[in-house]
C-alpha atoms as a PDB file:
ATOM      1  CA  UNK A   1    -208.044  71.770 -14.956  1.00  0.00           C
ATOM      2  CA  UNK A   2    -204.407  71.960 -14.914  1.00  0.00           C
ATOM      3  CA  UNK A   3    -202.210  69.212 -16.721  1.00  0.00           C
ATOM      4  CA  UNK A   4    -199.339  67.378 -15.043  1.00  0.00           C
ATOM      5  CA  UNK A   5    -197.301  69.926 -17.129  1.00  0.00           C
ATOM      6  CA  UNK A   6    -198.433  72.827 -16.284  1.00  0.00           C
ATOM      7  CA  UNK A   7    -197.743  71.959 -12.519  1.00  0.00           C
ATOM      8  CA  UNK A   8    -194.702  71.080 -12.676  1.00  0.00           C
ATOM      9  CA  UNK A   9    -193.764  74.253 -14.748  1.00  0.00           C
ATOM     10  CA  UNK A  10    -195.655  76.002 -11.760  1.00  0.00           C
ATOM     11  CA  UNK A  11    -192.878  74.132  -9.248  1.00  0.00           C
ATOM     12  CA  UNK A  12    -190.227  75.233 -11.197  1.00  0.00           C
ATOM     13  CA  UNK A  13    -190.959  78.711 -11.453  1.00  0.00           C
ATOM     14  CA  UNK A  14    -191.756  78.848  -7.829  1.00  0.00           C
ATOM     15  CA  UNK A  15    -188.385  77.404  -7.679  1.00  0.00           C
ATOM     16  CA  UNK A  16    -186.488  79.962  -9.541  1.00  0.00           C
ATOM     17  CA  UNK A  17    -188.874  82.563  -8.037  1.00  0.00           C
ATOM     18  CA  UNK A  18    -187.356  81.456  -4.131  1.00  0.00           C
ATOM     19  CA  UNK A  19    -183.892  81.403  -6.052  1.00  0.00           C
ATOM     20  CA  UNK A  20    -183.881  84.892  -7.061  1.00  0.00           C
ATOM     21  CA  UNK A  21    -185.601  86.171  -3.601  1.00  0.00           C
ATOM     22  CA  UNK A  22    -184.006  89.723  -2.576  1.00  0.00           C
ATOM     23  CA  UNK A  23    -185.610  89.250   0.914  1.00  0.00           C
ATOM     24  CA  UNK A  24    -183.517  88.453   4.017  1.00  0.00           C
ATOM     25  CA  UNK A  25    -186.375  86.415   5.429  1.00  0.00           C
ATOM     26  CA  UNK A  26    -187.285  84.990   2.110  1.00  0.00           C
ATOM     27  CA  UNK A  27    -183.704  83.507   1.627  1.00  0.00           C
ATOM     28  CA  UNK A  28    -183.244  82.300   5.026  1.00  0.00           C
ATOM     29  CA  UNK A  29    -186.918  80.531   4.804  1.00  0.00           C
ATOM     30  CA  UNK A  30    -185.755  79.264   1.624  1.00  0.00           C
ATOM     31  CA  UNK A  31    -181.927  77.309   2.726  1.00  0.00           C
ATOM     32  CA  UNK A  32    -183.937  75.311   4.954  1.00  0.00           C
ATOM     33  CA  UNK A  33    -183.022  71.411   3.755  1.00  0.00           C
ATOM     34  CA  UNK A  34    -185.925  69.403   4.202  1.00  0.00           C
ATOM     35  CA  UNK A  35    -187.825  66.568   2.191  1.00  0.00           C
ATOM     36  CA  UNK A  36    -190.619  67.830   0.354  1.00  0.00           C
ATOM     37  CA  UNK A  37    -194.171  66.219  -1.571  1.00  0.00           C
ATOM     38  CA  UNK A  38    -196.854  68.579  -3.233  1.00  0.00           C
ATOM     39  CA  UNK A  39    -199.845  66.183  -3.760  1.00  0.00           C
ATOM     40  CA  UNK A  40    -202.142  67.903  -7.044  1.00  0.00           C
ATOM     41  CA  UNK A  41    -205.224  66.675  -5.810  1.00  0.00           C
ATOM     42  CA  UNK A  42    -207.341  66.525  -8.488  1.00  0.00           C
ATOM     43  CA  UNK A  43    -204.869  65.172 -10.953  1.00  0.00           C
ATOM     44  CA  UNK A  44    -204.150  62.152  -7.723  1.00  0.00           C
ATOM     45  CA  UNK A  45    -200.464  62.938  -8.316  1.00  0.00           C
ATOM     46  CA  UNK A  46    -197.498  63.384  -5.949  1.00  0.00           C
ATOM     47  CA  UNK A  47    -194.743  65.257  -6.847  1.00  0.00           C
ATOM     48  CA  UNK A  48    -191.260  64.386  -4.487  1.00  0.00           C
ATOM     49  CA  UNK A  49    -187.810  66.597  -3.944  1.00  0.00           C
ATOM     50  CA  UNK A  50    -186.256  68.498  -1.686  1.00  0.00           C
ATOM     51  CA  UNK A  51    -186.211  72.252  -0.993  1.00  0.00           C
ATOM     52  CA  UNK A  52    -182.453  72.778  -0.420  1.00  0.00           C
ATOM     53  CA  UNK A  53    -179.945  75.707  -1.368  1.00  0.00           C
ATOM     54  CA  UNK A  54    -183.191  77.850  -1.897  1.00  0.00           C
ATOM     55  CA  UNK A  55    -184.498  75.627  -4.748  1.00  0.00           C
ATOM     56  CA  UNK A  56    -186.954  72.913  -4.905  1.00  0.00           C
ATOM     57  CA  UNK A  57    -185.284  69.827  -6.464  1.00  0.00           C
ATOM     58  CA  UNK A  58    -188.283  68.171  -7.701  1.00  0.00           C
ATOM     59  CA  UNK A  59    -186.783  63.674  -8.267  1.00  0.00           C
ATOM     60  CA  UNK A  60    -189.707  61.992  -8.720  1.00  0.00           C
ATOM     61  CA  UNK A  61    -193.337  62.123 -10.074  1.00  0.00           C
ATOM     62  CA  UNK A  62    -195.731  59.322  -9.362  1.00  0.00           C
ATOM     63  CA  UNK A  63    -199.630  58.592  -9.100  1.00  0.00           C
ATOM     64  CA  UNK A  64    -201.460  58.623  -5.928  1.00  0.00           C
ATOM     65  CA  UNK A  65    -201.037  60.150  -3.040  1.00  0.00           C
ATOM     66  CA  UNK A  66    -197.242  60.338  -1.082  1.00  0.00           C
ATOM     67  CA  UNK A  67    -195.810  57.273  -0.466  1.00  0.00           C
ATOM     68  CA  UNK A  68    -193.642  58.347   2.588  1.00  0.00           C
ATOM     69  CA  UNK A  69    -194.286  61.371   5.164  1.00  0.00           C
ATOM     70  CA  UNK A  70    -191.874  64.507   4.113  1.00  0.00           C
ATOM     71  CA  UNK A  71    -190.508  66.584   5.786  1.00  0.00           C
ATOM     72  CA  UNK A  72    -193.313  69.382   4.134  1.00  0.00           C
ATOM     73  CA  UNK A  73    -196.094  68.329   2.920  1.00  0.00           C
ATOM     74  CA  UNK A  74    -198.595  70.273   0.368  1.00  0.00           C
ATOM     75  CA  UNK A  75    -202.170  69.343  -1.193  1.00  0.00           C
ATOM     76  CA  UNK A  76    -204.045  71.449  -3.601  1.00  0.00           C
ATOM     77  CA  UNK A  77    -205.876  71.018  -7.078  1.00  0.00           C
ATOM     78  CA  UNK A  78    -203.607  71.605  -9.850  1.00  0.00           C
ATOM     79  CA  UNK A  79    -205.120  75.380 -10.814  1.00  0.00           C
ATOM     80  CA  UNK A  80    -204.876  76.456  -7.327  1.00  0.00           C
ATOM     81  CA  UNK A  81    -201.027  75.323  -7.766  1.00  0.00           C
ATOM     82  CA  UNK A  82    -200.713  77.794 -10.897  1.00  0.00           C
ATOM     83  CA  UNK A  83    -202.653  80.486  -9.667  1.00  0.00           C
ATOM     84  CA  UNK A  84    -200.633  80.596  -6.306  1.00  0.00           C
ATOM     85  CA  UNK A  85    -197.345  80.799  -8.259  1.00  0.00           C
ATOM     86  CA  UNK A  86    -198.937  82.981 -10.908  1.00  0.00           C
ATOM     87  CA  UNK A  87    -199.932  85.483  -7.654  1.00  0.00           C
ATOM     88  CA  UNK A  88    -203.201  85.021  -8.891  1.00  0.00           C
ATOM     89  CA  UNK A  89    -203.996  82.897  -5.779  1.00  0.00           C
ATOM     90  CA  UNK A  90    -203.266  84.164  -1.787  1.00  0.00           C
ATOM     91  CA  UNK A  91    -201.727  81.315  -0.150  1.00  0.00           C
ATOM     92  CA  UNK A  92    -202.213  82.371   3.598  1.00  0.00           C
ATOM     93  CA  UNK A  93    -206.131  82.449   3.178  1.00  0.00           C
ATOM     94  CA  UNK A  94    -206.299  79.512   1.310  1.00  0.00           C
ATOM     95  CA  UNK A  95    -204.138  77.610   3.806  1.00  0.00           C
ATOM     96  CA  UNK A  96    -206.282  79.444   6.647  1.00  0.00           C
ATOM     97  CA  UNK A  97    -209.973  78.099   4.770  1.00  0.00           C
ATOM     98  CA  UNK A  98    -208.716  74.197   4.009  1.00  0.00           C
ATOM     99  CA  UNK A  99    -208.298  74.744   0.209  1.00  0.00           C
ATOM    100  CA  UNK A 100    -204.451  74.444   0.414  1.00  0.00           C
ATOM    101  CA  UNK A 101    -202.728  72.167   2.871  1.00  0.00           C
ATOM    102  CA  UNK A 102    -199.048  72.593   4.430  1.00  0.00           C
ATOM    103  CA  UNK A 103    -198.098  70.417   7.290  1.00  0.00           C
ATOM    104  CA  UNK A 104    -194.930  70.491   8.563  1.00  0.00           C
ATOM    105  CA  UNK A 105    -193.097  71.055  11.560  1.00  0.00           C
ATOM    106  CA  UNK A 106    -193.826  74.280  13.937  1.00  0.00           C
ATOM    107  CA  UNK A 107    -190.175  75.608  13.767  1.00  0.00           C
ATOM    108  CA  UNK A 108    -190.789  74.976   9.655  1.00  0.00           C
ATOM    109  CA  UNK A 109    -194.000  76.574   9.966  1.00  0.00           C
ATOM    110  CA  UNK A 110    -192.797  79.845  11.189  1.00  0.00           C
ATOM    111  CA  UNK A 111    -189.840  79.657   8.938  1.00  0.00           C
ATOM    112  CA  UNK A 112    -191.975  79.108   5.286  1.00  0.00           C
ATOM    113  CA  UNK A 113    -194.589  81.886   6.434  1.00  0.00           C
ATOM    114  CA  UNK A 114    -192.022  84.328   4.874  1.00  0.00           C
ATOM    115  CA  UNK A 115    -192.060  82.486   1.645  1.00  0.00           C
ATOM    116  CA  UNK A 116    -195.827  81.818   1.640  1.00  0.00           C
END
């Protein structure tokens, strides 16, 4: 199982990852500003920011699940969080089977498929 750690090392490099994007679509998905919680299910830990300037700006870590709705929301276990940044782990089938969640709004939706 993953450690608090390790997941947030896994935000950051998928941070820096959307930061150095070469992709038109990649970097336009990425400037959105919007509120943003990753819940690491198995660990019952929220991490809070915001993905702005095409960087996630993670503030705040606490336990349990998010405290207030963000603008995009994500759920997974802690290795599924690591293996999806490691490329280890395809995000669209896992979203598509329930093992990953992403909820957000449907103009977001169609704008973070190109990162995801």
């Amino acid at each position: 199982m993953a450690t608090m750690q390790e997941c947030r090392s896994a935000l950051d490099k998928l941070s820096d990852n959307l930061a150095q994007a070469d992709d038109d679509g990649v970097r336009s998905a990425a400037s959105l500003d919007r509120s943003l919680s990753c819940h690491i299910t198995d660990l019952d830990v929220t991490f809070t920011g915001r993905l702005a300037d095409g960087r996630i700006d993670v503030r705040d870590t606490f336990d349990g699940p998010p405290r207030e709705r963000a603008e995009i929301r994500l759920a997974m276990t802690g290795d599924d969080l690591v293996a999806m940044v490691g490329g280890e782990l395809n995000f669209a089938r896992s979203w598509a089977s329930g093992r990953v969640r992403l909820e957000a709004g449907f103009r977001d939706l169609i704008r973070l498929r190109k990162l995801l």
